[in-house]
Each structure stands twice: as C-alpha cells, then as structure tokens.
PDB file of N, CA and C in Angstrom:
ATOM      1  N   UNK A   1      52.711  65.727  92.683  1.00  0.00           N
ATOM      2  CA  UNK A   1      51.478  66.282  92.145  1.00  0.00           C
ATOM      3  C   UNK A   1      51.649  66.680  90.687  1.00  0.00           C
ATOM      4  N   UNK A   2      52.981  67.319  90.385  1.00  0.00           N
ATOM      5  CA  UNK A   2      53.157  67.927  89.117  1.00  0.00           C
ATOM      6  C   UNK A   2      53.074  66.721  87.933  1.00  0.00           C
ATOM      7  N   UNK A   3      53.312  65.043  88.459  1.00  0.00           N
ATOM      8  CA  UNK A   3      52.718  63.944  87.702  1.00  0.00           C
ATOM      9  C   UNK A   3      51.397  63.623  86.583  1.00  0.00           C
ATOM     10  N   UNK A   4      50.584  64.604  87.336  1.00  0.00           N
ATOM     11  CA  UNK A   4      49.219  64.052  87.477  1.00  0.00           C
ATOM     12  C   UNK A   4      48.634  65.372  86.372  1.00  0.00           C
ATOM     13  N   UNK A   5      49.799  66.038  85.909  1.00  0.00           N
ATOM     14  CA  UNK A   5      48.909  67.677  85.704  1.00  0.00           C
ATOM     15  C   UNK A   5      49.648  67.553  84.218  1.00  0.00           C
ATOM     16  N   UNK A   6      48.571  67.389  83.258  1.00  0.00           N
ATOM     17  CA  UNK A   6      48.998  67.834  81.861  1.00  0.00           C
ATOM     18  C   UNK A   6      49.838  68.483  81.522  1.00  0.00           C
ATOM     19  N   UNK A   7      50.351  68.169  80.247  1.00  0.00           N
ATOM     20  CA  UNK A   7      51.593  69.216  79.407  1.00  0.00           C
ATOM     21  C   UNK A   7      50.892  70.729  79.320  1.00  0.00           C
ATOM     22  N   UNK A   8      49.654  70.658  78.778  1.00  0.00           N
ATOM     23  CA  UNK A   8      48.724  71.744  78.435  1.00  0.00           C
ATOM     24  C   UNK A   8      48.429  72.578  79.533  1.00  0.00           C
ATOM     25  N   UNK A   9      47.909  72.336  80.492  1.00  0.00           N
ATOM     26  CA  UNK A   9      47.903  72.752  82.174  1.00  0.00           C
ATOM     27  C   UNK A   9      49.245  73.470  82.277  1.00  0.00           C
ATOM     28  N   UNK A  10      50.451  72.543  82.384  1.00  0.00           N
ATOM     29  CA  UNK A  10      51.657  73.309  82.674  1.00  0.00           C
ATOM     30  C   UNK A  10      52.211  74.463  81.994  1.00  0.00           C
ATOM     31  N   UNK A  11      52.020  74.397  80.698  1.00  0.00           N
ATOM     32  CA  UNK A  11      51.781  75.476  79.446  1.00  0.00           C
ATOM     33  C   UNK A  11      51.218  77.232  79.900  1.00  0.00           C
ATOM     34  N   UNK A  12      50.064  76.548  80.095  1.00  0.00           N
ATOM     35  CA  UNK A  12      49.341  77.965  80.045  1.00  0.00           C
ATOM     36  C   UNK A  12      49.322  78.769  81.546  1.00  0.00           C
ATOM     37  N   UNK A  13      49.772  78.591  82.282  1.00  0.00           N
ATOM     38  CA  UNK A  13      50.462  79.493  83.279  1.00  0.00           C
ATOM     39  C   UNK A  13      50.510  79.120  84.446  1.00  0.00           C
ATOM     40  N   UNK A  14      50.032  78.345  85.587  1.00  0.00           N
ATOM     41  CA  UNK A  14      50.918  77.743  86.673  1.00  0.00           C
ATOM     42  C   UNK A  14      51.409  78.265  87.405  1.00  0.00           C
ATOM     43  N   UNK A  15      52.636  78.613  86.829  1.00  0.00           N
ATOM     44  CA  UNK A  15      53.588  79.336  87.831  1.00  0.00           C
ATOM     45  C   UNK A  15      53.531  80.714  86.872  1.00  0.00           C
ATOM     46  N   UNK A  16      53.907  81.718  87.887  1.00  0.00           N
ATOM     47  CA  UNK A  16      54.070  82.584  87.172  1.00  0.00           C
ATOM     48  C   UNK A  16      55.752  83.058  87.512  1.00  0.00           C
ATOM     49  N   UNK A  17      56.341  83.492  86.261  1.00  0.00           N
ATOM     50  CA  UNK A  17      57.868  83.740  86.008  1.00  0.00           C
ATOM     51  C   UNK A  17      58.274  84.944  86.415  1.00  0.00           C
ATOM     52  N   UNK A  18      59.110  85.547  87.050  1.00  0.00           N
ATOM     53  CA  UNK A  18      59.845  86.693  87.292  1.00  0.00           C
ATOM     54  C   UNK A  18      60.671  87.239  86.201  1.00  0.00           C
ATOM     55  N   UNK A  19      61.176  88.082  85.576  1.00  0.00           N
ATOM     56  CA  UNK A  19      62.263  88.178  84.498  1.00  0.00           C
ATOM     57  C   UNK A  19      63.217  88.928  86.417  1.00  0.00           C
ATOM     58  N   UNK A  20      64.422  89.139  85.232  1.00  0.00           N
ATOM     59  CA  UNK A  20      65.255  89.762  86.112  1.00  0.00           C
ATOM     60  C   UNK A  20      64.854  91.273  86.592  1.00  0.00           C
ATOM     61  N   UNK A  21      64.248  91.631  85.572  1.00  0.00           N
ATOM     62  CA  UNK A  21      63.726  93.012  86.045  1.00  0.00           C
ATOM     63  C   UNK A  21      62.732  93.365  86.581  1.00  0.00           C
ATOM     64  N   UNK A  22      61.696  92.091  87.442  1.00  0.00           N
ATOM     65  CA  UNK A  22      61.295  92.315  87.693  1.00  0.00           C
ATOM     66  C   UNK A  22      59.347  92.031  87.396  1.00  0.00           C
ATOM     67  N   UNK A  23      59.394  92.279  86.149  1.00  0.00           N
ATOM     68  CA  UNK A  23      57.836  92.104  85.380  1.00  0.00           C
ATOM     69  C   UNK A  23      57.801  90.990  85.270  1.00  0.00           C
ATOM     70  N   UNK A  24      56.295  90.459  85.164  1.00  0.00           N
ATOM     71  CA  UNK A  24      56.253  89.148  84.767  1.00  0.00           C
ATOM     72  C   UNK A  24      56.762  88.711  83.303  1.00  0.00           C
ATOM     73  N   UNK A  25      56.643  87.408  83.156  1.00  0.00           N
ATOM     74  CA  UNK A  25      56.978  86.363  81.833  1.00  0.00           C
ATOM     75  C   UNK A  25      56.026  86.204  80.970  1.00  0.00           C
ATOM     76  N   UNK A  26      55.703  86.323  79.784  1.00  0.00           N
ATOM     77  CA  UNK A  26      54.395  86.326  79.080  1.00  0.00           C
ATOM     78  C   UNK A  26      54.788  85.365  77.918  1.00  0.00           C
ATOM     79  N   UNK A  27      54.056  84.561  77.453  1.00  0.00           N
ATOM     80  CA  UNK A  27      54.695  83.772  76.220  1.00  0.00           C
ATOM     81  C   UNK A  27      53.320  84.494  75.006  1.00  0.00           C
ATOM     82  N   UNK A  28      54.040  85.060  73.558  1.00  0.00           N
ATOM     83  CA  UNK A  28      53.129  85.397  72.549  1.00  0.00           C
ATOM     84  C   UNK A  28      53.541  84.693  71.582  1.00  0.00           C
ATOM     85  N   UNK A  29      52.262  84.270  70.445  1.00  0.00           N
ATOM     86  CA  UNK A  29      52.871  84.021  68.951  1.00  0.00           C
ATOM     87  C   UNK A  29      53.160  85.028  68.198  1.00  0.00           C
ATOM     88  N   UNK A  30      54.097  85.280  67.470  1.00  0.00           N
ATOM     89  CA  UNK A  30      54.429  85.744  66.410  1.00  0.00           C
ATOM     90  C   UNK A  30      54.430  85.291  65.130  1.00  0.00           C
ATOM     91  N   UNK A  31      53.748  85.889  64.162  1.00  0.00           N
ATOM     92  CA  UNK A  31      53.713  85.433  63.130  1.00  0.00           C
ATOM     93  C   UNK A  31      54.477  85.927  61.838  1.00  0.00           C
ATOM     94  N   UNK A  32      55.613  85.329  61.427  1.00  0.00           N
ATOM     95  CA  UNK A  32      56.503  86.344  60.538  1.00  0.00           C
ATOM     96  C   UNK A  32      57.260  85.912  59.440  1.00  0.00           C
ATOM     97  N   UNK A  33      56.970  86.151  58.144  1.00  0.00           N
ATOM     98  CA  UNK A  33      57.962  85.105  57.192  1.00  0.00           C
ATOM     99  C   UNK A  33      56.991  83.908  56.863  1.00  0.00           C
ATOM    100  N   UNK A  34      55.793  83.546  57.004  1.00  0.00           N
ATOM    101  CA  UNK A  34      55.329  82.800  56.664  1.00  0.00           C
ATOM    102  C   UNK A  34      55.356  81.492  58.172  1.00  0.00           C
ATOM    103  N   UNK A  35      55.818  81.711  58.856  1.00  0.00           N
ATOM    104  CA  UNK A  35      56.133  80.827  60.104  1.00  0.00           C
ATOM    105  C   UNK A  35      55.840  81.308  61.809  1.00  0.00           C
ATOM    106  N   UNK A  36      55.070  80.463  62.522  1.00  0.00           N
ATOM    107  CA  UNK A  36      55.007  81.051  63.417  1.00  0.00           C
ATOM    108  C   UNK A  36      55.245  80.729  64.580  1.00  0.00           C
ATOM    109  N   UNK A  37      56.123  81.680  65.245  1.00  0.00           N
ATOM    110  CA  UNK A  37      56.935  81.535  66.360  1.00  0.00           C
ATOM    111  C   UNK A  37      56.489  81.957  67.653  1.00  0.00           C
ATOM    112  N   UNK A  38      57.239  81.206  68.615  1.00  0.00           N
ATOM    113  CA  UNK A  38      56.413  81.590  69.849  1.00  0.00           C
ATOM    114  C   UNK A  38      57.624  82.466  70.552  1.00  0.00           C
ATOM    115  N   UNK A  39      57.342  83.263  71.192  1.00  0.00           N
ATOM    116  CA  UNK A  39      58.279  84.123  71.844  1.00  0.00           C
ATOM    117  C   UNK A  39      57.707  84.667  73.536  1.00  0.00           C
ATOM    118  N   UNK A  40      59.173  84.565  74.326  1.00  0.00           N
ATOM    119  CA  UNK A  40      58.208  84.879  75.832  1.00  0.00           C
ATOM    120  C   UNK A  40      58.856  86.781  75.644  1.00  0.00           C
ATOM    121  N   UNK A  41      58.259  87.365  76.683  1.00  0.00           N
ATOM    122  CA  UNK A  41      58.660  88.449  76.636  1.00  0.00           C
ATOM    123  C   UNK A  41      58.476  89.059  77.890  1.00  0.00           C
ATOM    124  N   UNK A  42      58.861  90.310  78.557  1.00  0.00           N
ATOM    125  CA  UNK A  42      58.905  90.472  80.086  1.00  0.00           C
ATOM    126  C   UNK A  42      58.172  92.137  79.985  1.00  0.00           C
ATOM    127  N   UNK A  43      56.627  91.572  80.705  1.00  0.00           N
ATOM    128  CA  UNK A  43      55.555  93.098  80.457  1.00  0.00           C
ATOM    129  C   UNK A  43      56.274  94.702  80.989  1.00  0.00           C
ATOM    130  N   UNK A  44      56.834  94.357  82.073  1.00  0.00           N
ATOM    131  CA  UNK A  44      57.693  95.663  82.311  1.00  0.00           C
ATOM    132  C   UNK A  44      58.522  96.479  81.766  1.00  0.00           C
ATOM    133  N   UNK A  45      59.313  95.624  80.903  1.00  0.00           N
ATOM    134  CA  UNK A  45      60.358  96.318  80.112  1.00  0.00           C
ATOM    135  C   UNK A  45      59.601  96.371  78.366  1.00  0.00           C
ATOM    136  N   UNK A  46      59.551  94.623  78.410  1.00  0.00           N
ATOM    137  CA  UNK A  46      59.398  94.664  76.556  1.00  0.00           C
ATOM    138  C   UNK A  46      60.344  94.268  76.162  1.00  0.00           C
ATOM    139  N   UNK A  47      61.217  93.497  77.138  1.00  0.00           N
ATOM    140  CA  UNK A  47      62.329  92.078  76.631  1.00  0.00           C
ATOM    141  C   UNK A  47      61.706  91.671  75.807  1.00  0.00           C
ATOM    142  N   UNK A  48      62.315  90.816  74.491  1.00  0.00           N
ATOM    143  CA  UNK A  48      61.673  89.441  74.198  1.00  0.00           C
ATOM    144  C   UNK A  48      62.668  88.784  74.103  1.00  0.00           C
ATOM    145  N   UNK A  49      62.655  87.073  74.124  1.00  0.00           N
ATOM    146  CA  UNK A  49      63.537  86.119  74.085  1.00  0.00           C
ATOM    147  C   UNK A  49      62.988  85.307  73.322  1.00  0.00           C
ATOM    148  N   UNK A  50      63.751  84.182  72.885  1.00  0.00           N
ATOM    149  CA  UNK A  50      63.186  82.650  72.450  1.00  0.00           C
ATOM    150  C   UNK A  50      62.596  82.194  73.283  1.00  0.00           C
ATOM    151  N   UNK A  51      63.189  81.921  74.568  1.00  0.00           N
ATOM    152  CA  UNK A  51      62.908  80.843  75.359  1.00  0.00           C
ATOM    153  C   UNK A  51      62.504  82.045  77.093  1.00  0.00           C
ATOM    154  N   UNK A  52      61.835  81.681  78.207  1.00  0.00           N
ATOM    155  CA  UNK A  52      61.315  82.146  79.151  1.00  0.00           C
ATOM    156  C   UNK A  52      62.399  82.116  79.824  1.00  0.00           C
ATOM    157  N   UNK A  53      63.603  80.788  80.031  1.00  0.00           N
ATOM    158  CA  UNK A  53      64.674  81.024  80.756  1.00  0.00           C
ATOM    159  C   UNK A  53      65.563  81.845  80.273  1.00  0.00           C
ATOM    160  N   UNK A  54      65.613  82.728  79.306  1.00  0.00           N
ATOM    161  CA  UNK A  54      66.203  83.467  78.894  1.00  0.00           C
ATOM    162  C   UNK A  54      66.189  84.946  79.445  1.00  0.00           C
ATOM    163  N   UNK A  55      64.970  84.852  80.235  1.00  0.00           N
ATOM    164  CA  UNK A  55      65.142  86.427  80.692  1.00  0.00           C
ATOM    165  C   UNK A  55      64.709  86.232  82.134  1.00  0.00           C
ATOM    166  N   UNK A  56      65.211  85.220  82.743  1.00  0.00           N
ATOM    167  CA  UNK A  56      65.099  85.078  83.753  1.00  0.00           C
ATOM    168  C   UNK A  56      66.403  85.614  84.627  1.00  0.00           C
TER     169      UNK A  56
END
C-alpha cells in the first residue's frame, strides 16, 4: 500500500513517532543565518535533533 502513497502524504504525518521519552515527534522549520532548516523535535521534553531518528 505504502507504493501507491506519495512522498508528500508520507511527509506530513502518517505515522506518528514516539521519541524515547515518550512525547510525540514534530518536524519545524527554522529559519537562521539566512538558511532554512528543518528540525524534528520531541513536544514533551523540547529535544531537538536534525533528523526524527535521532530521538527516537
């Protein structure tokens, strides 16, 4: 099924992520330096990471 289902679809939330602690996975832009970055972060605590498997 996951064939049939856009990059964009899979993107914007789907599944939803656990961090280790517990809260969900949130992906935000940041905008900083002239460049803008995407960063996931975990609502319970206020982790942030590069990447979503990072605070998994």
């Amino acid at each position: 099924m996951a064939g049939n289902v856009s990059k964009n679809a899979r993107r914007e939330g789907a599944k939803i992520l656990t961090s280790r602690w517990g809260g969900t996975i949130k992906m935000k832009s940041v905008f900083e330096n002239g460049k803008l970055r995407h960063v996931a972060y975990c609502e319970k605590t206020g982790n942030t990471a590069r990447r979503p498997k990072d605070l998994l």
